[in-house]
PDB file of N, CA and C in Angstrom:
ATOM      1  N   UNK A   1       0.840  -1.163   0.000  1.00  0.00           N
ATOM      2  CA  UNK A   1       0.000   0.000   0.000  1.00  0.00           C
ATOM      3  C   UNK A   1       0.899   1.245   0.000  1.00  0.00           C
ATOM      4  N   UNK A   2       0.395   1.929  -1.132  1.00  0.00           N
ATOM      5  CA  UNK A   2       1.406   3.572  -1.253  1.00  0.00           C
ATOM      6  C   UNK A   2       0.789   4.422  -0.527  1.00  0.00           C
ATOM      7  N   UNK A   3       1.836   5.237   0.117  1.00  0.00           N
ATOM      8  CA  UNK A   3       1.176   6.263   1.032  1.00  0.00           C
ATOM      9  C   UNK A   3       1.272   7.670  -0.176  1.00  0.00           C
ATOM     10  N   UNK A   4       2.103   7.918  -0.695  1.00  0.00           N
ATOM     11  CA  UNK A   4       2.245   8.743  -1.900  1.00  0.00           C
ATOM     12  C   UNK A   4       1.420   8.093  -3.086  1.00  0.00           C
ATOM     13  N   UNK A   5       0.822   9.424  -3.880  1.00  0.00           N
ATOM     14  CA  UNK A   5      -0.036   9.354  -4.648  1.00  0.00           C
ATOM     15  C   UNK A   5       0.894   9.191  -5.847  1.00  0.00           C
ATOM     16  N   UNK A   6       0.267   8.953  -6.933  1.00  0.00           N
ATOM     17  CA  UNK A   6       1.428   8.471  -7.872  1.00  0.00           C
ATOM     18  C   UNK A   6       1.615   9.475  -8.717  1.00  0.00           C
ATOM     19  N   UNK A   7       2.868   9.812  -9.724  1.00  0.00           N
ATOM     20  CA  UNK A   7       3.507  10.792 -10.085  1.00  0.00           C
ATOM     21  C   UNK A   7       2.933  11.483 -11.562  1.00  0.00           C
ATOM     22  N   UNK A   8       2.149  12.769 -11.767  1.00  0.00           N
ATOM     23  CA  UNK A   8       1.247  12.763 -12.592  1.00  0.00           C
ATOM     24  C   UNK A   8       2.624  13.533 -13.913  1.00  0.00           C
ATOM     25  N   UNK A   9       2.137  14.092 -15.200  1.00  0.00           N
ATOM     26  CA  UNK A   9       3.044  14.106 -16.085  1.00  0.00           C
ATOM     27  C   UNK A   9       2.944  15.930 -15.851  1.00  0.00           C
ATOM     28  N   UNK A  10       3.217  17.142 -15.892  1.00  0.00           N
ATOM     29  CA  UNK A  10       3.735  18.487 -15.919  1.00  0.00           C
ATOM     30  C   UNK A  10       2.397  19.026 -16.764  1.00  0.00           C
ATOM     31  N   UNK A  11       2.177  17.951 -17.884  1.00  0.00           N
ATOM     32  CA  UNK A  11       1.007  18.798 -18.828  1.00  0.00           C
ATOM     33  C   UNK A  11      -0.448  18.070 -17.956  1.00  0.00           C
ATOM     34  N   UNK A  12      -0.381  17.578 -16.923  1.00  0.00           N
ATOM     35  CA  UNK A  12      -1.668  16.912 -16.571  1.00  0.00           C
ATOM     36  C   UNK A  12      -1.816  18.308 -15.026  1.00  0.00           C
ATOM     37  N   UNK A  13      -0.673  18.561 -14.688  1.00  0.00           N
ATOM     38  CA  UNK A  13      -0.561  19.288 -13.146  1.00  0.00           C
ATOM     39  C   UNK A  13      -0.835  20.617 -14.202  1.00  0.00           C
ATOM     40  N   UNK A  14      -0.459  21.437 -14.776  1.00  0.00           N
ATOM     41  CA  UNK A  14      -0.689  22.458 -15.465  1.00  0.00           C
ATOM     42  C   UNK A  14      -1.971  22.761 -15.878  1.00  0.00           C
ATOM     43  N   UNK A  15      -2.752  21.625 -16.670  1.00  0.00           N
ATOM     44  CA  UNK A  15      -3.877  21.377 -16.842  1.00  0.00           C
ATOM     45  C   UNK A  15      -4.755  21.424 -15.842  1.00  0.00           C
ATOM     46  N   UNK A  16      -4.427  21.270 -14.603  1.00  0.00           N
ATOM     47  CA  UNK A  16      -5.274  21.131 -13.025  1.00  0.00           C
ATOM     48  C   UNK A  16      -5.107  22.413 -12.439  1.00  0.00           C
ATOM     49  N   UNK A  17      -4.197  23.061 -12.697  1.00  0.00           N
ATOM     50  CA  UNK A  17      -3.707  24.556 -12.054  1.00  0.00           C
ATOM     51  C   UNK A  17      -4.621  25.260 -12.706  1.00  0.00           C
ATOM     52  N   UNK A  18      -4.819  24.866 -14.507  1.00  0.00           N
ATOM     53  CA  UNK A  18      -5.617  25.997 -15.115  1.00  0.00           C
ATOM     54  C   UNK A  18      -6.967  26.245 -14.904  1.00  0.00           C
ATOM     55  N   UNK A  19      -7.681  24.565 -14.374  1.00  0.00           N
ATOM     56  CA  UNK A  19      -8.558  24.008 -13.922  1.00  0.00           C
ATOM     57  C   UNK A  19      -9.305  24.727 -12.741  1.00  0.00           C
ATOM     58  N   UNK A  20      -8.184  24.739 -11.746  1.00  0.00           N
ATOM     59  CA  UNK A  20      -8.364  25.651 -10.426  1.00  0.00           C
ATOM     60  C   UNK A  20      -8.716  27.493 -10.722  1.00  0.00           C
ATOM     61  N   UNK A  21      -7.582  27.746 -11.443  1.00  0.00           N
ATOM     62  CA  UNK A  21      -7.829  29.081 -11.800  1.00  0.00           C
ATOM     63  C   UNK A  21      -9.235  29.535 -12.165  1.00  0.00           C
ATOM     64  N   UNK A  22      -9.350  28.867 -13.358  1.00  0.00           N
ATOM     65  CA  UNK A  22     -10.839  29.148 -14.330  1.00  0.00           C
ATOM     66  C   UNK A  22     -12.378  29.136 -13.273  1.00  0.00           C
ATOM     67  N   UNK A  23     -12.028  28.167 -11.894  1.00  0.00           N
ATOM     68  CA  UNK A  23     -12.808  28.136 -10.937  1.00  0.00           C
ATOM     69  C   UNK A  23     -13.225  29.092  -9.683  1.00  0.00           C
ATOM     70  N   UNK A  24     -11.858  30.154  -9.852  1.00  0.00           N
ATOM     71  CA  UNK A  24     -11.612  30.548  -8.329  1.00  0.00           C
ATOM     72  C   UNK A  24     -11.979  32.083  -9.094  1.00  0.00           C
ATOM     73  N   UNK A  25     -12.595  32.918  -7.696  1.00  0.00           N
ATOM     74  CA  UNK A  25     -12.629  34.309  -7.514  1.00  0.00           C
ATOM     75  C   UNK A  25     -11.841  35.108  -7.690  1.00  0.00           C
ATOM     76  N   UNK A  26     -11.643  35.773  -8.350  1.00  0.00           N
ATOM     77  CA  UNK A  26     -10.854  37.062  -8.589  1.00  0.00           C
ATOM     78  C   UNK A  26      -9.937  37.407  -7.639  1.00  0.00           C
ATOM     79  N   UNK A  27     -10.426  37.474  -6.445  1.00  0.00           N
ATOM     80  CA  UNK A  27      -9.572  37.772  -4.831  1.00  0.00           C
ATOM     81  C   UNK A  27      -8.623  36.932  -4.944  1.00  0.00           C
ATOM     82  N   UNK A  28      -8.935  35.394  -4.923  1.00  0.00           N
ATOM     83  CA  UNK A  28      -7.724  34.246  -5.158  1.00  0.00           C
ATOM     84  C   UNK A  28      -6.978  34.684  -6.384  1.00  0.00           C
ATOM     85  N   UNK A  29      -7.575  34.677  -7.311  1.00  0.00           N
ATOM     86  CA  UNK A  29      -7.038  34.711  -8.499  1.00  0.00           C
ATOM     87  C   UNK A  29      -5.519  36.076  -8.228  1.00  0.00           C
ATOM     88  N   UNK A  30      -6.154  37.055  -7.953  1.00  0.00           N
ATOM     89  CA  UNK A  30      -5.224  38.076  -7.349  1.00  0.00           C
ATOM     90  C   UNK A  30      -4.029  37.505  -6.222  1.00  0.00           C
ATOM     91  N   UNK A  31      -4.894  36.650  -5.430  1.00  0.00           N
ATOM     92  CA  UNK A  31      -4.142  36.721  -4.371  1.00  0.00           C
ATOM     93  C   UNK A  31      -3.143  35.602  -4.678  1.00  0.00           C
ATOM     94  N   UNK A  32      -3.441  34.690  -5.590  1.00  0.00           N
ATOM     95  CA  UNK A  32      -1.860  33.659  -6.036  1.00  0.00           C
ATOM     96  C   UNK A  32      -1.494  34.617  -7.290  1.00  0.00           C
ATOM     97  N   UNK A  33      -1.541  35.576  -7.872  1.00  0.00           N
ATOM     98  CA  UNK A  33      -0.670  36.318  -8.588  1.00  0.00           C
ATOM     99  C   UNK A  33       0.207  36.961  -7.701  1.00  0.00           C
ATOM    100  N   UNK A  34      -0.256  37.482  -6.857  1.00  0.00           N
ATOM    101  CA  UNK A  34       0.963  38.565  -5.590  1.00  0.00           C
ATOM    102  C   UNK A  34       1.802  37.441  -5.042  1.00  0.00           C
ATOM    103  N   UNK A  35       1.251  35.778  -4.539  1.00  0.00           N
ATOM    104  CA  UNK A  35       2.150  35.163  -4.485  1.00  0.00           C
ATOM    105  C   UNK A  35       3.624  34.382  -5.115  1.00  0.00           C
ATOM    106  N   UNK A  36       2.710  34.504  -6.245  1.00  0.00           N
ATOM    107  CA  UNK A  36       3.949  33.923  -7.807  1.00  0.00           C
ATOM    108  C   UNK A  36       4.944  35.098  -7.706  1.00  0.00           C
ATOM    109  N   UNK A  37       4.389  36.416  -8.003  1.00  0.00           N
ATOM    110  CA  UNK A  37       5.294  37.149  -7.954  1.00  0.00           C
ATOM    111  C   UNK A  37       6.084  37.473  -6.813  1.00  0.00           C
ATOM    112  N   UNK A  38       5.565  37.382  -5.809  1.00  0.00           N
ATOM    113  CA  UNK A  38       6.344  37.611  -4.167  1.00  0.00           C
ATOM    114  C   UNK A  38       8.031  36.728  -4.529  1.00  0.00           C
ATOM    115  N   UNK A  39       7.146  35.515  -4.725  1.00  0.00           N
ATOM    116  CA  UNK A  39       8.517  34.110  -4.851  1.00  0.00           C
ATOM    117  C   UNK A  39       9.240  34.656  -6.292  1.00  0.00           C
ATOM    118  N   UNK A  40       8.840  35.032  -7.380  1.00  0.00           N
ATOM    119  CA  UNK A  40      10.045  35.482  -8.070  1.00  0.00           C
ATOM    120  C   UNK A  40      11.259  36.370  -8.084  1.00  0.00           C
ATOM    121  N   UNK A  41       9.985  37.462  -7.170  1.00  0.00           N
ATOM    122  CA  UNK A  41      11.131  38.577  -6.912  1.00  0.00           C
ATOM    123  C   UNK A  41      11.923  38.508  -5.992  1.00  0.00           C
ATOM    124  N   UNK A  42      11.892  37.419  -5.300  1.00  0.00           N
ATOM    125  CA  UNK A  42      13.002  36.728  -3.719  1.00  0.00           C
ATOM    126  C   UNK A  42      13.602  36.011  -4.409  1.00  0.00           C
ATOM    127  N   UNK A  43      13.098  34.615  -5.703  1.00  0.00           N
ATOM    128  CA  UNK A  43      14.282  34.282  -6.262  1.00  0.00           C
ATOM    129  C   UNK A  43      15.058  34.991  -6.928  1.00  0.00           C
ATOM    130  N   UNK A  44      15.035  36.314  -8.115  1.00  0.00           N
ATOM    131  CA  UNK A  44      15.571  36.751  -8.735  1.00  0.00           C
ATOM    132  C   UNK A  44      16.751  37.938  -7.861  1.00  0.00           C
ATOM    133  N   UNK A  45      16.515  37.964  -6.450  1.00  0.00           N
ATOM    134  CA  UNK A  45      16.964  38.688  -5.628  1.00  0.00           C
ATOM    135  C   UNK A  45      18.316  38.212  -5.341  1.00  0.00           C
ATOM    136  N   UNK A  46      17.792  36.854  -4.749  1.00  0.00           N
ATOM    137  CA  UNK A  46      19.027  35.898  -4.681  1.00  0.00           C
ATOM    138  C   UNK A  46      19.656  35.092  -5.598  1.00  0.00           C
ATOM    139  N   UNK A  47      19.397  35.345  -6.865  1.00  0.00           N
ATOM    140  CA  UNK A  47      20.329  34.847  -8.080  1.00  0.00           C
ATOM    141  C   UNK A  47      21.636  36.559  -8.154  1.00  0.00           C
ATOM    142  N   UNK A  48      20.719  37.349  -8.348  1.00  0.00           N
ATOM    143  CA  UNK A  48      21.473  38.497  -8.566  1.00  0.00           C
ATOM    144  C   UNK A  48      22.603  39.562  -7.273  1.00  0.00           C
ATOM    145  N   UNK A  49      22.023  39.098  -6.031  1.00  0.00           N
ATOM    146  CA  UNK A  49      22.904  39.557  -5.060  1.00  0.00           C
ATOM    147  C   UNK A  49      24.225  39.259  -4.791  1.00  0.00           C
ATOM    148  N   UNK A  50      24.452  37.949  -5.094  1.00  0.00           N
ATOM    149  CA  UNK A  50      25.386  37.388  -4.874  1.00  0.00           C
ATOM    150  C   UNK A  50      26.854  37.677  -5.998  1.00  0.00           C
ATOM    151  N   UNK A  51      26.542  38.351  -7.106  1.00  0.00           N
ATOM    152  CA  UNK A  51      27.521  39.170  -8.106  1.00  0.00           C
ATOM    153  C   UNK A  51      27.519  40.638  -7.980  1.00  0.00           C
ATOM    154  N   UNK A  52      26.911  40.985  -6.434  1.00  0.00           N
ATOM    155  CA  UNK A  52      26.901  42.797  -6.605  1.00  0.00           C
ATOM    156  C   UNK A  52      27.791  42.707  -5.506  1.00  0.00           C
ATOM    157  N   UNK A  53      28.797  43.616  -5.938  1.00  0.00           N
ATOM    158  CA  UNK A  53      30.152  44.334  -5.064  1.00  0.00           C
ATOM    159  C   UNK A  53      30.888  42.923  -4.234  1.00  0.00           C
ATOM    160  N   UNK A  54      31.089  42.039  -5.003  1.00  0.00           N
ATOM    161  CA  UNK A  54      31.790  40.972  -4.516  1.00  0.00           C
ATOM    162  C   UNK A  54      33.309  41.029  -5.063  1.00  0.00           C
ATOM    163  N   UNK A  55      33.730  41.437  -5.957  1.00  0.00           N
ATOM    164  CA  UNK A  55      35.313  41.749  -6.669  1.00  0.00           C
ATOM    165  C   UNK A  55      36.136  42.340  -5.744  1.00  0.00           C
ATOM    166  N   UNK A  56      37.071  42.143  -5.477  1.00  0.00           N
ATOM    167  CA  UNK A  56      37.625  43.339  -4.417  1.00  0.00           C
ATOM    168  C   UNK A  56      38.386  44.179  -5.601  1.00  0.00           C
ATOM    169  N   UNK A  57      38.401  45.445  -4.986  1.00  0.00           N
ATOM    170  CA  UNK A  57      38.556  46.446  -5.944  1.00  0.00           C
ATOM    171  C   UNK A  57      40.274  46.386  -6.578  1.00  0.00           C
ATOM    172  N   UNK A  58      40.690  46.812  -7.526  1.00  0.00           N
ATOM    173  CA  UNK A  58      42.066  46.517  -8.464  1.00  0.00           C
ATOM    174  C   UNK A  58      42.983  47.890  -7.145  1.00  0.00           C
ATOM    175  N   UNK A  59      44.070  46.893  -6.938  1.00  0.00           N
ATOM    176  CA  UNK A  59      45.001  47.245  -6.236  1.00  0.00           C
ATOM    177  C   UNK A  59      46.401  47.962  -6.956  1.00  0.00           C
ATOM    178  N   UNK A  60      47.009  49.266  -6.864  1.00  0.00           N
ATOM    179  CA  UNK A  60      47.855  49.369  -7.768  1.00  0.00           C
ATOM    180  C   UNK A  60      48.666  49.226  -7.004  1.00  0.00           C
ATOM    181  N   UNK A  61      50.087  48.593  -7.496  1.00  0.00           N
ATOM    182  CA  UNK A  61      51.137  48.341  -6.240  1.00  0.00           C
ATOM    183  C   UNK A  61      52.543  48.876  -7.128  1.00  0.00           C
ATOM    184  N   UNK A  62      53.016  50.062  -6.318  1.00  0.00           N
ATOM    185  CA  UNK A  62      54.216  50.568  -6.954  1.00  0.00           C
ATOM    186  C   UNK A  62      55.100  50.173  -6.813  1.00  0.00           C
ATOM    187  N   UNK A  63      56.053  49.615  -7.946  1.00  0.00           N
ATOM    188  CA  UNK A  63      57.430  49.143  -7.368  1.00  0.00           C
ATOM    189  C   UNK A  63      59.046  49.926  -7.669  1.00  0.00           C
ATOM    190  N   UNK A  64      59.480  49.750  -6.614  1.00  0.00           N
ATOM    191  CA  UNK A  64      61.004  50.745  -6.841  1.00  0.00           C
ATOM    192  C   UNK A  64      61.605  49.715  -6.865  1.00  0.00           C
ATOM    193  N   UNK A  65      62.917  50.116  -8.433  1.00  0.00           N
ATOM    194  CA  UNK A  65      63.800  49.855  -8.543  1.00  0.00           C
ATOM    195  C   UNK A  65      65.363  49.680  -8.447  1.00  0.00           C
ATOM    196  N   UNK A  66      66.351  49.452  -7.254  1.00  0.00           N
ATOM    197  CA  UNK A  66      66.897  50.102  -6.901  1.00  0.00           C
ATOM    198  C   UNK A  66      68.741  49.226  -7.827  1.00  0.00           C
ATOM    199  N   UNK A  67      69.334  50.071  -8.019  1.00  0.00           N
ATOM    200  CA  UNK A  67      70.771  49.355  -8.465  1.00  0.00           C
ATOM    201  C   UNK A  67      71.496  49.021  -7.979  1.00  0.00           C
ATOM    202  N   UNK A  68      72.491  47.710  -8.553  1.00  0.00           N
ATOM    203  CA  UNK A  68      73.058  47.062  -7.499  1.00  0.00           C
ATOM    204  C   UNK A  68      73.962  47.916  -6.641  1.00  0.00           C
ATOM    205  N   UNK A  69      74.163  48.761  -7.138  1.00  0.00           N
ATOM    206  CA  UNK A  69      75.723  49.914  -6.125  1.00  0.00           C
ATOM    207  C   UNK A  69      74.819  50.303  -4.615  1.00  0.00           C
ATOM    208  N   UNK A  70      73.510  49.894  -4.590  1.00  0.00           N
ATOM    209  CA  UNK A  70      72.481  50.251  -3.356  1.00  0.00           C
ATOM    210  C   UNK A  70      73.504  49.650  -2.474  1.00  0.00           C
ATOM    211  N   UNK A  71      73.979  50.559  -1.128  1.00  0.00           N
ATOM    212  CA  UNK A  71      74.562  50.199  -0.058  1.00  0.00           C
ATOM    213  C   UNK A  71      73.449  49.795   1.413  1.00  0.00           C
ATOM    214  N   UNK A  72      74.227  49.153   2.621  1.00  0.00           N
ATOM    215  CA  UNK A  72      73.056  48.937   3.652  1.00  0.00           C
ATOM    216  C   UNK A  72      73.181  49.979   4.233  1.00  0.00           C
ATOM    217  N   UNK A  73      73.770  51.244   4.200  1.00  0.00           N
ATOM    218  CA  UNK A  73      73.624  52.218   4.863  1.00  0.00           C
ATOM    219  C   UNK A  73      72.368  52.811   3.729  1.00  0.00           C
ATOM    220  N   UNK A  74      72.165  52.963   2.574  1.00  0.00           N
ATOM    221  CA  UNK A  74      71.043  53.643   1.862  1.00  0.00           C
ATOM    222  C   UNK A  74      69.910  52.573   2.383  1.00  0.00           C
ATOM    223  N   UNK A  75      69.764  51.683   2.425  1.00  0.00           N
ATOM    224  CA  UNK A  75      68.267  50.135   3.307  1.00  0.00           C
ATOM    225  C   UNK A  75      68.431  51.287   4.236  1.00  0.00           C
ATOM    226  N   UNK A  76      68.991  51.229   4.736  1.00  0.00           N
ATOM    227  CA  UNK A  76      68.859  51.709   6.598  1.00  0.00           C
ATOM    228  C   UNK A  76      67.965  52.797   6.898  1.00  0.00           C
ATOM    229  N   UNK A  77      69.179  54.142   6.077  1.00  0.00           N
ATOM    230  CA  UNK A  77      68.205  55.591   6.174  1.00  0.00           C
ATOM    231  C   UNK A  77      67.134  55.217   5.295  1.00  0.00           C
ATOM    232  N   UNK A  78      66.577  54.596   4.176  1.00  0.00           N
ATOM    233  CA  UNK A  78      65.240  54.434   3.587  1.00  0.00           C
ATOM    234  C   UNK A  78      64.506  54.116   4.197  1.00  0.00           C
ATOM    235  N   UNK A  79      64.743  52.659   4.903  1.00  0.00           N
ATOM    236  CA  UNK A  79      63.870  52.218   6.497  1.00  0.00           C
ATOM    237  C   UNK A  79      63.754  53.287   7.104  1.00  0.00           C
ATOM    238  N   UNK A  80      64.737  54.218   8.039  1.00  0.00           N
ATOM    239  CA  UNK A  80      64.179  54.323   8.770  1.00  0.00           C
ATOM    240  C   UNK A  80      63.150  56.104   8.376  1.00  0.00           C
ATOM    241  N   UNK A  81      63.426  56.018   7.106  1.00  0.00           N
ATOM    242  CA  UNK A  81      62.577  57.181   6.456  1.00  0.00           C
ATOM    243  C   UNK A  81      61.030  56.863   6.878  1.00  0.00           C
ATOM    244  N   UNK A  82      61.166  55.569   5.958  1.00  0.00           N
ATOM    245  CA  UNK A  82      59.436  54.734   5.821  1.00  0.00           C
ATOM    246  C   UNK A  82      58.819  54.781   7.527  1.00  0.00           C
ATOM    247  N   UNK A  83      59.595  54.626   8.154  1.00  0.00           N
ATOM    248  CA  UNK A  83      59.134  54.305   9.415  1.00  0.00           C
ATOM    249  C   UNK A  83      58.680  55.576  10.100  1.00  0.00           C
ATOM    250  N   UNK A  84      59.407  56.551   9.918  1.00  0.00           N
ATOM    251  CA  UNK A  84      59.264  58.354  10.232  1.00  0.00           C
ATOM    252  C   UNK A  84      57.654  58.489   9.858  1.00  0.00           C
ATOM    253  N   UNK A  85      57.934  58.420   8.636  1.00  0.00           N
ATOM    254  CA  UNK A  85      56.050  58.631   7.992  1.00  0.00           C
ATOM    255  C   UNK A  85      54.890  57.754   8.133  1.00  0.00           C
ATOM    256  N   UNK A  86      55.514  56.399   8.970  1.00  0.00           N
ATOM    257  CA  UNK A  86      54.835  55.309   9.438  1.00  0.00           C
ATOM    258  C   UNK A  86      53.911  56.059  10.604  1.00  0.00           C
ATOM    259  N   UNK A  87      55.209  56.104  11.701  1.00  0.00           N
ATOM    260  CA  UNK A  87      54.986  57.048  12.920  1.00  0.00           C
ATOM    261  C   UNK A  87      53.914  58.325  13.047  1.00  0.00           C
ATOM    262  N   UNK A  88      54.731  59.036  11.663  1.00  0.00           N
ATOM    263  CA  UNK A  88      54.128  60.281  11.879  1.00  0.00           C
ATOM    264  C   UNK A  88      52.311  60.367  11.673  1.00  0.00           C
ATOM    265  N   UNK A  89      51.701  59.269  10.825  1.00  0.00           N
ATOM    266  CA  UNK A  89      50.665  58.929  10.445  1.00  0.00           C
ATOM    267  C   UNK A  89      50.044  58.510  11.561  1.00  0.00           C
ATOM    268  N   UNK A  90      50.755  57.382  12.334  1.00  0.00           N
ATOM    269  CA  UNK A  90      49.642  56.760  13.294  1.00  0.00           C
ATOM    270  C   UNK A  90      49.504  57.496  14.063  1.00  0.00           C
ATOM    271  N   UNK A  91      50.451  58.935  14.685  1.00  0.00           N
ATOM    272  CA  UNK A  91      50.526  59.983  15.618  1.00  0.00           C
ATOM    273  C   UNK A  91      49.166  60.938  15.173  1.00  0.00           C
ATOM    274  N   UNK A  92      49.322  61.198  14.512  1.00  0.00           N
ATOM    275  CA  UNK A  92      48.095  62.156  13.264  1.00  0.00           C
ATOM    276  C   UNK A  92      47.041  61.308  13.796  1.00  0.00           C
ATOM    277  N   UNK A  93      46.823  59.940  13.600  1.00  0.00           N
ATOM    278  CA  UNK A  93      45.443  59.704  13.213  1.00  0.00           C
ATOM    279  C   UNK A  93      45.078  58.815  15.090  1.00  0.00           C
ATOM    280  N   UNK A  94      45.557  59.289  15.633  1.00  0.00           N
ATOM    281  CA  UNK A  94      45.622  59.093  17.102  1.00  0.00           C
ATOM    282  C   UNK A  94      44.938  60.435  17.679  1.00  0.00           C
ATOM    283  N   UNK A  95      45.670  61.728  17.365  1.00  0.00           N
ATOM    284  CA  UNK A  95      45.133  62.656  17.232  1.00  0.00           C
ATOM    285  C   UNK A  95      44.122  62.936  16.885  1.00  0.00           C
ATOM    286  N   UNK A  96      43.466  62.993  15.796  1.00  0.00           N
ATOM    287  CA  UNK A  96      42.040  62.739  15.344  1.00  0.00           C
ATOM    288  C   UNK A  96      41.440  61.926  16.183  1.00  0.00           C
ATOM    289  N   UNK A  97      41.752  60.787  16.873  1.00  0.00           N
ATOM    290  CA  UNK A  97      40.882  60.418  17.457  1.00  0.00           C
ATOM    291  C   UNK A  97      40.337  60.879  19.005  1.00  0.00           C
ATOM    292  N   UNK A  98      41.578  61.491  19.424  1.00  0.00           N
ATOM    293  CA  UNK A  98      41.695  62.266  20.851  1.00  0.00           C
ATOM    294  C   UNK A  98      40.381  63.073  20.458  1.00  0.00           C
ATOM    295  N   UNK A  99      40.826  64.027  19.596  1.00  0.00           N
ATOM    296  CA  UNK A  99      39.467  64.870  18.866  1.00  0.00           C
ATOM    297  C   UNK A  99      37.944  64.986  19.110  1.00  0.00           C
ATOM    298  N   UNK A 100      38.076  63.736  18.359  1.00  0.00           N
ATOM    299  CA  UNK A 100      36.473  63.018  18.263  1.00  0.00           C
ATOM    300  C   UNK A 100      35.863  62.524  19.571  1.00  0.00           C
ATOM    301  N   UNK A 101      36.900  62.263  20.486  1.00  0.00           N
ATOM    302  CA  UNK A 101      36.411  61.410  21.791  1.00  0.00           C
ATOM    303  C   UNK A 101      36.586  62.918  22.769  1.00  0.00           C
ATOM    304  N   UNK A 102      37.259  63.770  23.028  1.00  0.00           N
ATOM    305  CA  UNK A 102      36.471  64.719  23.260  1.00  0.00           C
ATOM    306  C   UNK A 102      35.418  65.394  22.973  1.00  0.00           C
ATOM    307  N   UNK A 103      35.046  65.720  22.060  1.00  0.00           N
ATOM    308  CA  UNK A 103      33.757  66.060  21.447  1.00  0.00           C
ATOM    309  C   UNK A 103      32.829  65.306  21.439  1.00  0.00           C
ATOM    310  N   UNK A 104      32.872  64.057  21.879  1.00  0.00           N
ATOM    311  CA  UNK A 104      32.094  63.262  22.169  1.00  0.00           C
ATOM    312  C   UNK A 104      32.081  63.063  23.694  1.00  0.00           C
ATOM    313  N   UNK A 105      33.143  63.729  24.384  1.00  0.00           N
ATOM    314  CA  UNK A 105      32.961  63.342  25.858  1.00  0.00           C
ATOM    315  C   UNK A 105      33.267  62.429  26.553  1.00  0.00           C
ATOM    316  N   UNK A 106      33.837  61.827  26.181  1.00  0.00           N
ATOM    317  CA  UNK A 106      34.330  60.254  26.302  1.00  0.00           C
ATOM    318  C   UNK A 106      35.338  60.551  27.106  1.00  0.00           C
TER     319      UNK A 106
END
């Protein structure tokens, strides 16, 4: 004994949908149109969300060239150049934040 009803063919279920339709009130009739469309516009939501702002954006990365006559005293003062403006930045933007958290009271 089947507890499932047996498997009808797409043009027989279509045929029964149109069946239902041709039967039902306007209100229904309306009210499974707002549903068809409810479910398309949630699927078409989630086909299309998933390709918006997912790329991470193109990175330009500069490179210096330096010649072999480069000594470790020129590494050194270059380091410790980079590091000056390293400093001087996180000092700056430490500042700004002192700023904001006064003015905020904090």
């Amino acid at each position: 004994m089947s507890v499932m009803p047996p498997p009808s063919s797409p043009r027989a279920a279509i045929r029964d949908f149109f069946a239902v339709v041709r039967h039902s009130s306007r209100e229904q009739v309306i009210g499974a149109l707002l549903a068809i469309l409810s479910t398309i516009i949630i699927i078409i939501l989630f086909l299309v969300d998933p390709q918006i702002n997912t790329a991470p954006p193109a990175t330009i990365v500069y490179v210096e060239q330096y010649g072999p006559e480069r000594t470790d005293a020129d590494i050194k003062r270059d380091q410790a150049k980079d590091q000056a403006e390293r400093d001087a930045y996180k000092e700056a933007k430490k500042k700004q934040f002192q700023e904001i958290e006064k003015k905020l009271g904090m």
